[in-house]
Each structure stands twice: as C-alpha cells, then as structure tokens.
C-alpha atoms as a PDB file:
ATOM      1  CA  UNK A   1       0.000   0.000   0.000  1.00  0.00           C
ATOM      2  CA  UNK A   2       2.791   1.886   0.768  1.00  0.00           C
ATOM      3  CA  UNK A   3       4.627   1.558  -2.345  1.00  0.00           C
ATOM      4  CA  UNK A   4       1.407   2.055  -4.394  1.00  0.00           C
ATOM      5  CA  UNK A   5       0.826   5.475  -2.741  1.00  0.00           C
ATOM      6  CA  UNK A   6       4.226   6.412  -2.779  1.00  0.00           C
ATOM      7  CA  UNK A   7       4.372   5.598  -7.084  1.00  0.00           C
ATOM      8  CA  UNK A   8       1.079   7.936  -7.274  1.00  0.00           C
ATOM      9  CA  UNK A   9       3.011  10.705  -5.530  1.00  0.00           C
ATOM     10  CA  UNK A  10       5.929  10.413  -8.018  1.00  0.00           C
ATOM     11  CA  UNK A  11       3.153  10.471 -11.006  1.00  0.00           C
ATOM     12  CA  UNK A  12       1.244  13.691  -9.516  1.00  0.00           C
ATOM     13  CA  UNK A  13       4.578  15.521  -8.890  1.00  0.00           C
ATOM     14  CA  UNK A  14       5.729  14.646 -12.147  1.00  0.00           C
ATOM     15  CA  UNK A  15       2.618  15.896 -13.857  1.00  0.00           C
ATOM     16  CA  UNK A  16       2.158  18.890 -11.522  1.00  0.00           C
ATOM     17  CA  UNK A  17       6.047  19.695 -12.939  1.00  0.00           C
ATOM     18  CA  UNK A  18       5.058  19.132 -16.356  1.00  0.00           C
ATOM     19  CA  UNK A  19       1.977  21.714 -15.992  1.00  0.00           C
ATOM     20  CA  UNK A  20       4.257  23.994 -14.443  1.00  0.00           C
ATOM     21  CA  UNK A  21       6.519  23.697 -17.356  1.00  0.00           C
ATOM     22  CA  UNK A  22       4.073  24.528 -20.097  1.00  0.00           C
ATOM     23  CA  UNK A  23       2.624  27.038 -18.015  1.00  0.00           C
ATOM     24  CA  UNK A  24       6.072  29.069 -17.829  1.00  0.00           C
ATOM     25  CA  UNK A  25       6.328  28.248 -21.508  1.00  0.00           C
ATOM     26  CA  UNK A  26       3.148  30.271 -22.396  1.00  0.00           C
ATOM     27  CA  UNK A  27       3.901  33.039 -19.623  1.00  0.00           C
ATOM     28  CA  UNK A  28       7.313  32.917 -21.661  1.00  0.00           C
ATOM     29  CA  UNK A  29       5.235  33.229 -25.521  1.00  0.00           C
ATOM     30  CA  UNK A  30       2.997  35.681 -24.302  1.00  0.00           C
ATOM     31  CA  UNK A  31       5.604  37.857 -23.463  1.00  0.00           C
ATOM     32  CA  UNK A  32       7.914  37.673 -26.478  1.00  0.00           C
ATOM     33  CA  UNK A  33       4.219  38.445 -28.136  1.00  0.00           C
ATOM     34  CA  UNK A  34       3.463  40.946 -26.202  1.00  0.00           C
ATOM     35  CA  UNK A  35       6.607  42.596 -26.034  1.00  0.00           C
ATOM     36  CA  UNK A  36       5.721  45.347 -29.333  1.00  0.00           C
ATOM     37  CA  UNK A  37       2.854  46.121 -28.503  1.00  0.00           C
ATOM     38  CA  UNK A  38       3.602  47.180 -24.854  1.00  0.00           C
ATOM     39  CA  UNK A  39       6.647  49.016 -25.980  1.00  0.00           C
ATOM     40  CA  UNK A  40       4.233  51.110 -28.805  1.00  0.00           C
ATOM     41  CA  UNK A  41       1.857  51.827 -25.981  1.00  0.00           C
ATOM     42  CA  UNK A  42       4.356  52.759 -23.459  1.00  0.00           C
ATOM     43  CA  UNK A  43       6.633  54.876 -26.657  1.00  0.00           C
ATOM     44  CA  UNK A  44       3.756  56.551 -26.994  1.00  0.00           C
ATOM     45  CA  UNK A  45       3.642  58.545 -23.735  1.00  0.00           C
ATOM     46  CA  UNK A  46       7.001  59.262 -24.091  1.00  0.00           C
ATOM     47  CA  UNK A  47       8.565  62.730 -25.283  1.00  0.00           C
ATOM     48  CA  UNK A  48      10.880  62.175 -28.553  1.00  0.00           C
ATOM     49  CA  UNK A  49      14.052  62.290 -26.195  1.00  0.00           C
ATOM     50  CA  UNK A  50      12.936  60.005 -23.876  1.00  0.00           C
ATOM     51  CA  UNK A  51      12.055  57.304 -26.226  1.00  0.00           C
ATOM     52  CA  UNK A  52      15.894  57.293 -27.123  1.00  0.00           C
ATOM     53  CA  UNK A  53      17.235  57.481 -23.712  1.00  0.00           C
ATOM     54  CA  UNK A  54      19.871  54.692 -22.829  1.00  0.00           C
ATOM     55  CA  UNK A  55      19.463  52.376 -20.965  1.00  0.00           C
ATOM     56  CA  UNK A  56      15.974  51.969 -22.298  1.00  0.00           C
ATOM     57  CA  UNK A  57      13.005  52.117 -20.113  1.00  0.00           C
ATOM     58  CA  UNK A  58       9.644  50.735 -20.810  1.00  0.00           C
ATOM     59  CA  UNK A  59       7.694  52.985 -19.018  1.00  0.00           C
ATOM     60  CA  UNK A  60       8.129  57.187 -19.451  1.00  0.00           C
ATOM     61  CA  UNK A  61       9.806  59.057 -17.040  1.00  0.00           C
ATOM     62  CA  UNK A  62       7.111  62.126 -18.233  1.00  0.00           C
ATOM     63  CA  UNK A  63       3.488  61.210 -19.091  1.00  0.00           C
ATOM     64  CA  UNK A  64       3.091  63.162 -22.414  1.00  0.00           C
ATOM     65  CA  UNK A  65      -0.731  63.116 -23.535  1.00  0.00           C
ATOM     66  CA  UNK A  66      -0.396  65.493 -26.110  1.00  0.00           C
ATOM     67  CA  UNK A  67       1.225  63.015 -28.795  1.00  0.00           C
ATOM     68  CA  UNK A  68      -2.081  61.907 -29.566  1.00  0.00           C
ATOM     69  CA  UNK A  69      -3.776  65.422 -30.310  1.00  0.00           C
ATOM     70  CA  UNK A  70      -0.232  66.192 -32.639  1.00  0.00           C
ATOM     71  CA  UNK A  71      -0.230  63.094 -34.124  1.00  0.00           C
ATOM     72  CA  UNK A  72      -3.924  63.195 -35.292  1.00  0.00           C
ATOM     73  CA  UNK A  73      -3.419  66.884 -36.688  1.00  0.00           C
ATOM     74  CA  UNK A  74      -0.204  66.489 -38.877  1.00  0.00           C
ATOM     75  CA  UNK A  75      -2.573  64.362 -41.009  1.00  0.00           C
ATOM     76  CA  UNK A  76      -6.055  64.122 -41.701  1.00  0.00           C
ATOM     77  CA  UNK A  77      -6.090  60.970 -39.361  1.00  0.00           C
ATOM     78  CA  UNK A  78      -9.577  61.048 -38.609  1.00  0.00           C
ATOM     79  CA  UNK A  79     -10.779  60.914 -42.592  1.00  0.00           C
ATOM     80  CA  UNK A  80      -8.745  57.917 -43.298  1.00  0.00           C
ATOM     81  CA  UNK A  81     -10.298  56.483 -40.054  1.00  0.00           C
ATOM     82  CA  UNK A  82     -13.695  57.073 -41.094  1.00  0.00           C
ATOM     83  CA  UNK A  83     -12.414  55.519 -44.820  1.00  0.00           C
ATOM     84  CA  UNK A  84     -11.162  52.448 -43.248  1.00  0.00           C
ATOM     85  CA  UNK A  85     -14.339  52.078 -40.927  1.00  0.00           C
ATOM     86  CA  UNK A  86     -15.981  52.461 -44.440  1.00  0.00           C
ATOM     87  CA  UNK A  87     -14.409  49.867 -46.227  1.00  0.00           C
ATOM     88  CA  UNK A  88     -14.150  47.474 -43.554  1.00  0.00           C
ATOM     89  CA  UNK A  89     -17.446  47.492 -42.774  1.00  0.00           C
ATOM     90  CA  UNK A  90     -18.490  46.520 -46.262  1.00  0.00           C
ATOM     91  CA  UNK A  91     -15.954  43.890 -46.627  1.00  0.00           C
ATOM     92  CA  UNK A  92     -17.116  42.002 -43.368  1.00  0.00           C
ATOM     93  CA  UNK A  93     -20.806  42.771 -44.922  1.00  0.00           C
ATOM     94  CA  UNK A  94     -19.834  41.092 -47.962  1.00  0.00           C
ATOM     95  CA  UNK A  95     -18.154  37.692 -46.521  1.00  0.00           C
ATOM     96  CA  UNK A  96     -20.620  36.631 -44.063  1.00  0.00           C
ATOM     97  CA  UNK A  97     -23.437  37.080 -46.443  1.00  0.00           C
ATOM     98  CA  UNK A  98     -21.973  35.699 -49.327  1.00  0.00           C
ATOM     99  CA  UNK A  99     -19.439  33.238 -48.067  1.00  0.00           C
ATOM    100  CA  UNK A 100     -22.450  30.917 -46.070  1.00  0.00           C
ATOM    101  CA  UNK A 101     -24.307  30.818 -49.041  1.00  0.00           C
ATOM    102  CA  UNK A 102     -21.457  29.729 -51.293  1.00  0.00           C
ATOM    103  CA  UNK A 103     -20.322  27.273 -48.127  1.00  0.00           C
ATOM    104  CA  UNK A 104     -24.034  25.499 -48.431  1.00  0.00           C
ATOM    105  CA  UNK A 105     -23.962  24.732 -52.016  1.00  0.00           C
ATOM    106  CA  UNK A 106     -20.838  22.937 -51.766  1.00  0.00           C
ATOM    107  CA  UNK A 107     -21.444  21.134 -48.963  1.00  0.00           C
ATOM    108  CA  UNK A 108     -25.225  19.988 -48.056  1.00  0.00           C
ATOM    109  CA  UNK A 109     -26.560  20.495 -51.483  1.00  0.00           C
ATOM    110  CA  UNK A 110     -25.783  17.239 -54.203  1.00  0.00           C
ATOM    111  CA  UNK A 111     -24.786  18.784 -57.571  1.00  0.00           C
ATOM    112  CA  UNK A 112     -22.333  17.176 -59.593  1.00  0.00           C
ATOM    113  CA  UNK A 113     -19.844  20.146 -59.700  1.00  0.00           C
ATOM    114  CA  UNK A 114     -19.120  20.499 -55.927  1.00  0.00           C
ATOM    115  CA  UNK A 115     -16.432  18.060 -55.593  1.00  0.00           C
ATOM    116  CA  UNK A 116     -14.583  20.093 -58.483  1.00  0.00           C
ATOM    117  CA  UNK A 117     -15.599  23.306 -57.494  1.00  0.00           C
ATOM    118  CA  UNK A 118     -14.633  22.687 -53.746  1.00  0.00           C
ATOM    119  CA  UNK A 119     -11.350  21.442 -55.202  1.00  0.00           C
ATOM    120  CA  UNK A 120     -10.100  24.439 -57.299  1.00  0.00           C
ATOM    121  CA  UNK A 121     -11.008  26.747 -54.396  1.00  0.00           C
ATOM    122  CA  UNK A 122      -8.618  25.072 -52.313  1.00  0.00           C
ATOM    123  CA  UNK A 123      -6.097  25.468 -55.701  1.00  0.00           C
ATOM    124  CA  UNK A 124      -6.473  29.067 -56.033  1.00  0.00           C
ATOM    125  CA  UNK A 125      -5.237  29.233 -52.344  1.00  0.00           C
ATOM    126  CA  UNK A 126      -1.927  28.083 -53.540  1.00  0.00           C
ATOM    127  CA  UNK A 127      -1.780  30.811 -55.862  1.00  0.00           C
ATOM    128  CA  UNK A 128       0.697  33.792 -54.475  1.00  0.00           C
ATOM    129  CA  UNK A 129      -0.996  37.169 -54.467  1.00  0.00           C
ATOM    130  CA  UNK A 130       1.417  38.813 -56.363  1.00  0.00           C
ATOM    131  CA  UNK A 131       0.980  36.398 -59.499  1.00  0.00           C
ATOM    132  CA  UNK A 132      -3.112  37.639 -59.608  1.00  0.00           C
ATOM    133  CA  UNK A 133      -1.937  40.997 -58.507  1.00  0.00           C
ATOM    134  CA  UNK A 134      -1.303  42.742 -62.691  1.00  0.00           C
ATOM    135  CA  UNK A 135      -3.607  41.240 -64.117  1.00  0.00           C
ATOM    136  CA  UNK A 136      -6.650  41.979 -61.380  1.00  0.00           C
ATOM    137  CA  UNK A 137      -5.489  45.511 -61.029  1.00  0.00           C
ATOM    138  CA  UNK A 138      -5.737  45.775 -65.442  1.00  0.00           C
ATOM    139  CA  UNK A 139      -9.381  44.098 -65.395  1.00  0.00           C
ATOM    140  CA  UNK A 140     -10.403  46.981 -62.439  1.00  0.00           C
ATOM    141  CA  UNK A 141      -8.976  49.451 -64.860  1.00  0.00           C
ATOM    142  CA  UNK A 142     -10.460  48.465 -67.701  1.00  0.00           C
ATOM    143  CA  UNK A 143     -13.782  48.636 -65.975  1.00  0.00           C
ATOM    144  CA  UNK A 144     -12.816  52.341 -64.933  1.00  0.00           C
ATOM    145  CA  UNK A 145     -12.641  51.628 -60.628  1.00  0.00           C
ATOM    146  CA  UNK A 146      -9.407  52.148 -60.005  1.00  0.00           C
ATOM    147  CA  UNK A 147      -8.914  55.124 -57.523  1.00  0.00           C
ATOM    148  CA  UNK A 148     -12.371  54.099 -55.923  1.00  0.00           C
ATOM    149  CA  UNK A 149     -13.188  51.625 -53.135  1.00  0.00           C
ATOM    150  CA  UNK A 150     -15.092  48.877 -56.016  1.00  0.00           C
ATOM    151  CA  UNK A 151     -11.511  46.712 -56.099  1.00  0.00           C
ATOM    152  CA  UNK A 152     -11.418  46.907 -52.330  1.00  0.00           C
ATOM    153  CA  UNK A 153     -14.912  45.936 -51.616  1.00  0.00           C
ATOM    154  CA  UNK A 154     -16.770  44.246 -54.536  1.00  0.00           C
ATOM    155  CA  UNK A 155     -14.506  41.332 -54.390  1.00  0.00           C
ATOM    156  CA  UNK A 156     -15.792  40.318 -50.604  1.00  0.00           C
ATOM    157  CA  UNK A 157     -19.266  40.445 -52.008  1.00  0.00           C
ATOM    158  CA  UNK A 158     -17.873  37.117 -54.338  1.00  0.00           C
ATOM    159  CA  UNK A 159     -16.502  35.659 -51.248  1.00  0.00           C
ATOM    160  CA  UNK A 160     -13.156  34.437 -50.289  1.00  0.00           C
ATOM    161  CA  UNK A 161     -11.769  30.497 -51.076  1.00  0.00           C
ATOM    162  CA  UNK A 162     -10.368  30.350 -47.302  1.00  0.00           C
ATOM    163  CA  UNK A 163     -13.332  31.520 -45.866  1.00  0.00           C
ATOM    164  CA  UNK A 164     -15.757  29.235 -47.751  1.00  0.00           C
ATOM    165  CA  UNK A 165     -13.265  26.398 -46.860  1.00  0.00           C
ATOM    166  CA  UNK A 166     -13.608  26.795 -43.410  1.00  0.00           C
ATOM    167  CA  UNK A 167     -17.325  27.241 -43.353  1.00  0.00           C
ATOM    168  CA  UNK A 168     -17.695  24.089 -46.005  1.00  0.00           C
ATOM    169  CA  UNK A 169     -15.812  22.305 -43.080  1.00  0.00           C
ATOM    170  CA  UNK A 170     -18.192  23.663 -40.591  1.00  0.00           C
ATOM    171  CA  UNK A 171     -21.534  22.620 -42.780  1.00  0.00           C
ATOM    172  CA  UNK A 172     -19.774  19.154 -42.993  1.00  0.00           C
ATOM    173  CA  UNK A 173     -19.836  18.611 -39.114  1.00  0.00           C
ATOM    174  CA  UNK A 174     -23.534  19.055 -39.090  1.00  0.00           C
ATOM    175  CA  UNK A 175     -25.825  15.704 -39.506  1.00  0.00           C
ATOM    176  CA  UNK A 176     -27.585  15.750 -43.028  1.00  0.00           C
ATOM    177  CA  UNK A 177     -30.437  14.556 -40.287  1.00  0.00           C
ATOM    178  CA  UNK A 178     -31.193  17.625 -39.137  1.00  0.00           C
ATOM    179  CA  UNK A 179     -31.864  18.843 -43.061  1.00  0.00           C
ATOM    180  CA  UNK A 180     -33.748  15.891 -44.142  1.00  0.00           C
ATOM    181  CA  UNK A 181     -36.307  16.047 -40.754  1.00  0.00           C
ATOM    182  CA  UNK A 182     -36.713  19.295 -42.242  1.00  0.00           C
ATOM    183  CA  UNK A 183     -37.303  17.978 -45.924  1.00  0.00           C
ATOM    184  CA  UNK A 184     -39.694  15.631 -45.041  1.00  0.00           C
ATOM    185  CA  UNK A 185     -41.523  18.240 -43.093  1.00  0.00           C
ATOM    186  CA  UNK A 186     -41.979  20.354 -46.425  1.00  0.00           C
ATOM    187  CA  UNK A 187     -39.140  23.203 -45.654  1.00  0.00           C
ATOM    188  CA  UNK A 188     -37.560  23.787 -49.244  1.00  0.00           C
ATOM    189  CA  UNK A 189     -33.908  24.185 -49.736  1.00  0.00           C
ATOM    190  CA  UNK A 190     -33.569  27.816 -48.695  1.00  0.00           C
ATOM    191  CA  UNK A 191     -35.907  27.469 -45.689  1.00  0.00           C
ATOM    192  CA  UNK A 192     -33.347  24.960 -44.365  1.00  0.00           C
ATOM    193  CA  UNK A 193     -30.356  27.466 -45.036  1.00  0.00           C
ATOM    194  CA  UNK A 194     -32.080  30.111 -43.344  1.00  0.00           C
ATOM    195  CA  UNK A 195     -33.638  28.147 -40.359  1.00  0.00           C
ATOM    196  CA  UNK A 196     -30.769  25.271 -39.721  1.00  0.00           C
ATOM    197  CA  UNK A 197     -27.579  26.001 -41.256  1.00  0.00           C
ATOM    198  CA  UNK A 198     -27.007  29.781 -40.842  1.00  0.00           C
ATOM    199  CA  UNK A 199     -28.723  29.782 -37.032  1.00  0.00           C
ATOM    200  CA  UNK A 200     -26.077  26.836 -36.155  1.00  0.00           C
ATOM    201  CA  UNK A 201     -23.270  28.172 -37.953  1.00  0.00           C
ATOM    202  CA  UNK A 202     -22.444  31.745 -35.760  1.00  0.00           C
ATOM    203  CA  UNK A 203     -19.063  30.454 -34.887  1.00  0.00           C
ATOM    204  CA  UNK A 204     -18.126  29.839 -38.086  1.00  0.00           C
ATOM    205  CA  UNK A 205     -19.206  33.384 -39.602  1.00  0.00           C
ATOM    206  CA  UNK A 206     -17.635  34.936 -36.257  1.00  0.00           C
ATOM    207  CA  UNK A 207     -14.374  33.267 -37.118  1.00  0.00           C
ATOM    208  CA  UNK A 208     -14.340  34.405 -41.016  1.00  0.00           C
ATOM    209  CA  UNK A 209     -15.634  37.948 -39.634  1.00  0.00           C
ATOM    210  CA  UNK A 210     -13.030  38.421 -37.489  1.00  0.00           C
ATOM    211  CA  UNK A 211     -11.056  37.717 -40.603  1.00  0.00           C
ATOM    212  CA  UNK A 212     -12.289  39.592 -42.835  1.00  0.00           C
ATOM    213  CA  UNK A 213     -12.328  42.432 -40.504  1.00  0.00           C
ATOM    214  CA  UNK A 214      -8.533  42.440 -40.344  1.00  0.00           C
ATOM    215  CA  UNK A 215      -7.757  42.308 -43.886  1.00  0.00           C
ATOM    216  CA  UNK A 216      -9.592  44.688 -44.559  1.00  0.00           C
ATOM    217  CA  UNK A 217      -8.562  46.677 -41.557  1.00  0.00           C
ATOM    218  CA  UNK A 218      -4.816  46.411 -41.808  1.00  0.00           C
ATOM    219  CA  UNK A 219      -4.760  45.965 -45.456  1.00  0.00           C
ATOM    220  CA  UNK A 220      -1.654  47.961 -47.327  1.00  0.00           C
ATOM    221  CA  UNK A 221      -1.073  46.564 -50.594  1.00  0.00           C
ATOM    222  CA  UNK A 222      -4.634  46.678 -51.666  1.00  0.00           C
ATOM    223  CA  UNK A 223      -5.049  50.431 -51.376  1.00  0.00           C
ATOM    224  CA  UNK A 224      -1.622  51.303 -52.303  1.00  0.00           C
ATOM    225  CA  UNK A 225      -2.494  49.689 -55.712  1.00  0.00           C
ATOM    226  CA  UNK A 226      -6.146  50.857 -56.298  1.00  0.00           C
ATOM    227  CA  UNK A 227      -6.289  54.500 -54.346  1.00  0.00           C
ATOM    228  CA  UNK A 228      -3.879  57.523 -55.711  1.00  0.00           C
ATOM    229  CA  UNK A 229      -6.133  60.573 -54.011  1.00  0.00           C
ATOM    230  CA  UNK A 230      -4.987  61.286 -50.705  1.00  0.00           C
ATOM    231  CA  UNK A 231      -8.428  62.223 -49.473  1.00  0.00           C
ATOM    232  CA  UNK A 232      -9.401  58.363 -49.926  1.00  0.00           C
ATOM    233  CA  UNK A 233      -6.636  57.143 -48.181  1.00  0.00           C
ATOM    234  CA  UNK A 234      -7.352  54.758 -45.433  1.00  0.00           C
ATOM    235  CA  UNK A 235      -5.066  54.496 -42.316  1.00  0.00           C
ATOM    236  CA  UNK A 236      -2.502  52.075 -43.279  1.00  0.00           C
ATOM    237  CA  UNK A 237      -1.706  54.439 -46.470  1.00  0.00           C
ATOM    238  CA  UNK A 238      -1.890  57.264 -44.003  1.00  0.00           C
ATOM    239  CA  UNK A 239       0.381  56.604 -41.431  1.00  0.00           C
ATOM    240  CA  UNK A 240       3.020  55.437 -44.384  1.00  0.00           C
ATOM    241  CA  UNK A 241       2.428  58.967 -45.638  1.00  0.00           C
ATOM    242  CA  UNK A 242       2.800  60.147 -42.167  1.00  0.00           C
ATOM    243  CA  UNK A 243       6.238  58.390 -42.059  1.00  0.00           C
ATOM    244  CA  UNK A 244       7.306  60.043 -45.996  1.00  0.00           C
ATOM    245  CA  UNK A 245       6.588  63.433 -45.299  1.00  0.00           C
ATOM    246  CA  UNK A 246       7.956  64.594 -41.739  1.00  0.00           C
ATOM    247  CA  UNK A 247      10.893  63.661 -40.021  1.00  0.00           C
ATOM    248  CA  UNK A 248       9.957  60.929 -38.023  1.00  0.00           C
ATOM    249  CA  UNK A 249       8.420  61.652 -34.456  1.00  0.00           C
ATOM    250  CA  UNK A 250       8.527  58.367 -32.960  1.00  0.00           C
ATOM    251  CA  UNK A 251       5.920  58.985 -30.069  1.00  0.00           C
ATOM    252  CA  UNK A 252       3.877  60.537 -32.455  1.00  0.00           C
ATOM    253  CA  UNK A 253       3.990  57.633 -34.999  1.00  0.00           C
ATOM    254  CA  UNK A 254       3.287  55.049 -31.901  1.00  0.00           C
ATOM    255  CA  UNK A 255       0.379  57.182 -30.937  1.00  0.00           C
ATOM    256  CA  UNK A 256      -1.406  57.380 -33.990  1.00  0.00           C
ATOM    257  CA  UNK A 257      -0.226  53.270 -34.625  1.00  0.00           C
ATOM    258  CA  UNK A 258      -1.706  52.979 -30.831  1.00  0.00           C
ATOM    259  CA  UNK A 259      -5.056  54.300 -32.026  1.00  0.00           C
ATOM    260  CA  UNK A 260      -5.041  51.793 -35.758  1.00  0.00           C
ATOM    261  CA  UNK A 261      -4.763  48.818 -33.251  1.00  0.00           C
ATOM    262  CA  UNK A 262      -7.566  49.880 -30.706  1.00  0.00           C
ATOM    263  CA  UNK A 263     -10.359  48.786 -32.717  1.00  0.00           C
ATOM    264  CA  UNK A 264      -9.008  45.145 -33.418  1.00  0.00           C
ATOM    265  CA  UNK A 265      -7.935  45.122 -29.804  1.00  0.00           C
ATOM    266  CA  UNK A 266     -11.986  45.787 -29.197  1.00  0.00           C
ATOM    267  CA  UNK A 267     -13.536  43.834 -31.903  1.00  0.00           C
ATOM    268  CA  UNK A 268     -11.252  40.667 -31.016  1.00  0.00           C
ATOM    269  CA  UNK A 269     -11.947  41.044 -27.520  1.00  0.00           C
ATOM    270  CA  UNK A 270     -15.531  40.564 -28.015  1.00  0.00           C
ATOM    271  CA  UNK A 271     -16.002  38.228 -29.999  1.00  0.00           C
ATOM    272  CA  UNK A 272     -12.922  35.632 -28.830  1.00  0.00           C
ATOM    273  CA  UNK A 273     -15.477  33.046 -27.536  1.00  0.00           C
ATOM    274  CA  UNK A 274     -17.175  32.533 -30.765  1.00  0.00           C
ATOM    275  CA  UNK A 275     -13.493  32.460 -32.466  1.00  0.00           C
ATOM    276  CA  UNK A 276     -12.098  29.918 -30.352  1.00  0.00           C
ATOM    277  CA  UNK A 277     -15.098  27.955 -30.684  1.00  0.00           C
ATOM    278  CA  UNK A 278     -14.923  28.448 -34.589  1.00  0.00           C
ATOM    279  CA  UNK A 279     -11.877  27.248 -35.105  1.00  0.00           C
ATOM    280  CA  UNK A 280     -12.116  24.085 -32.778  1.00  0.00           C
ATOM    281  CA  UNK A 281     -15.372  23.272 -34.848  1.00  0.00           C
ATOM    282  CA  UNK A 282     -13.876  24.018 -38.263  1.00  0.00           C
ATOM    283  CA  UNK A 283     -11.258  21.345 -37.893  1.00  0.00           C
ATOM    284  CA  UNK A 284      -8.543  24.331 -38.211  1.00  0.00           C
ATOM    285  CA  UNK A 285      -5.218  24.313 -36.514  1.00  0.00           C
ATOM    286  CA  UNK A 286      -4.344  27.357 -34.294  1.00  0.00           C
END
C-alpha cells in the first residue's frame, strides 16, 4: 500500500512539474508576443528624447498626452479612419453574407460540380498574391474603378476560397439529419439554409468575420495599388504617408499606430469566444 501510494506521488509531482513547465512556456510566448505592442503603448507617452534614452526604459519618465492630439493633426487621421471604418465594414458585410451561401452549395446540397468546385477553391489558395496581382489591377482598370473603393470591396461580395473552406468544413460537421427532418416536413432548400444552417453556424461566420475584418482593416497593398487621391486614403496608407513626409516623431507615430490597433484590440476582444469555438469546430489548426 505503501509503495502504491508512494508511485502515485511520483506520477502527480511529475505531472504537476510538467503543468508547471508549459505554463512558464506560455507566460514565456505571451511575453515575447506581447513585447511590441507594450513598448508602442508605453513609446507613446514618451517625449521624442525620452524614447531614445539609454538604458531603455519601458515605461516614461514624463506622461506626455499630447502626442495623440499632434499626431492626429499632422494628417487628416480622422478621414482615413472614417475611410477604413468604411471599407471594412463593407468587406465584413460582404463575406458573411456571401461566403455561407457559397459554403451550403458545396457542402449539403448534391450537384455534380461540388467536388470540383470545392477542389479548385482550395487550388487558387496556392496561388501567391502577387501572381493575380497585374492582371486583377488591369481588369479593375479596364472597368474604370481604379482610384475608388469597387476593387477593395466588390470582391468580398464574391466571397473568399479560405473563408468558404472553413465554413464548407463547418456545414460538414452538421448531420444531413437535421436537413432531411426538415425535408420531409416540407421546408424547401432555402428554408433549411435560413432556419438550420445559418442559425447553427455563428461560430463559423464569427471566425471568417473576425477575418475579414482584419484584412480589410490592416490591409496595405490593396489600397496602395487601387487608391492615388490622398483624401481616400485609409489608415494604413496614411500613417506610411505620415512616415514620408515629416521627419519621423517616434511617439507621435506610436500614438497614432496605438489608435489603428484599438479597434481590433476591441472587436477581437468581443467576440474571442465565438473564435475559439470556430476554429475548434472548423477542424482548423491554431
């Protein structure tokens, strides 16, 4: 009895040793992770000497609130916010009504194209982005839309091959029970998207929101391609403008960066549940 008990202390210290490992491994992750983002918070309190002071200090020796207000007035910060909200806001429109719909077909309706179709989606996610990039950017300028949001927008309301993968994987996981006890009780095909799939499939569309939201959010390449006015800028051109015309105010550029990251701090923050549960019922890896 004795030597049993003695074995199950050695297993429970072993394991508590194990968790205590992993858990200074994450503690360890988070803060190389963390790391940027507290020094851009921190730099962005500072005064432009103090953010080059050596030895470097995290946190300010002054408390300067005024790079905020003087980093939001050497550009028009607050129009290329309200473009970015713009665009953004479309885009997420776009995939989660589109990308569902597209996700359905492929997956709980029998036509003898999904297998293929479902198959060259997952090809043209193999294709680099800078291969499509000339030859998308001469079909938008052929159809007169370059220098307007169209490019930037339009193509959500198509919908996106890795978004209607992972919500194709999603339909999969539900029982073709639950649509049939609905067939046989006289709901056609679109009564059973509307009433089954889409009500069961929130985490799914949370997860490719959150997605969608930020591409389109932190996008650069897109809008440097498509948008030459400056009064359509959105923020990511904007703070690259920011850095091209002044000498560099560091504070100031981490203030202004500080405020870009605020919303996706917000909009990840509440919806994280639904995420995490997306992905584990999408069959993606983290």
């Amino acid at each position: 009895m004795n030597v049993h008990t003695a074995h199950r202390r050695r297993r429970i210290g072993k394991r508590q040793i194990a968790m205590l490992f992993k858990y200074a491994l994450i503690a360890v992750l988070c803060v190389i992770f963390l790391s940027p983002f507290v020094v851009m918070i921190t730099t962005s309190f500072k005064s432009n000497s103090d953010a080059f002071t050596l030895p470097v200090k995290i946190l300010p020796r002054t408390v300067v609130l005024t790079n905020f207000s003087e980093a939001t007035s050497k550009i028009p910060y607050f129009l290329y916010y309200r473009n970015t909200i713009f665009i953004t806001v479309l885009s997420v429109l776009g995939q989660v009504l589109v990308t569902p719909m597209i996700a359905y077909s492929l997956s709980k309706i029998r036509w003898k194209g999904a297998p293929f179709i479902s198959g060259l989606l997952m090809a043209t996610m193999m294709i680099p982005h800078a291969v499509t990039m000339i030859p998308v950017y001469k079909i938008w300028s052929t159809l007169r839309l370059t220098n307007t949001y169209a490019p930037l927008i339009l193509p959500c309301f198509f919908g996106s091959s890795f978004n209607i993968i992972i919500v194709r994987q999603f339909f999969n996981g539900l029982p073709n029970s639950l649509f049939e006890a609905a067939k046989i009780d006289g709901a056609n095909e679109l009564q059973r998207y509307y009433m089954i799939a889409l009500p069961l499939s929130k985490p799914a569309l949370t997860t490719i929101g959150i997605y969608a939201f930020l591409n389109a959010w932190s996008d650069y390449m897109n809008p440097l391609i498509y948008i030459n006015k400056q009064e359509k800028y959105t923020l990511s051109l904007g703070l690259q403008s920011y850095m091209s015309q002044f000498a560099i105010n560091w504070p100031h550029l981490m203030a202004a960066a500080t405020l870009f990251v605020i919303p996706v701090v917000i909009f990840f923050a509440i919806f994280q549940r639904n995420f995490v549960e997306g992905v584990a019922t999408t069959g993606m890896k983290a």
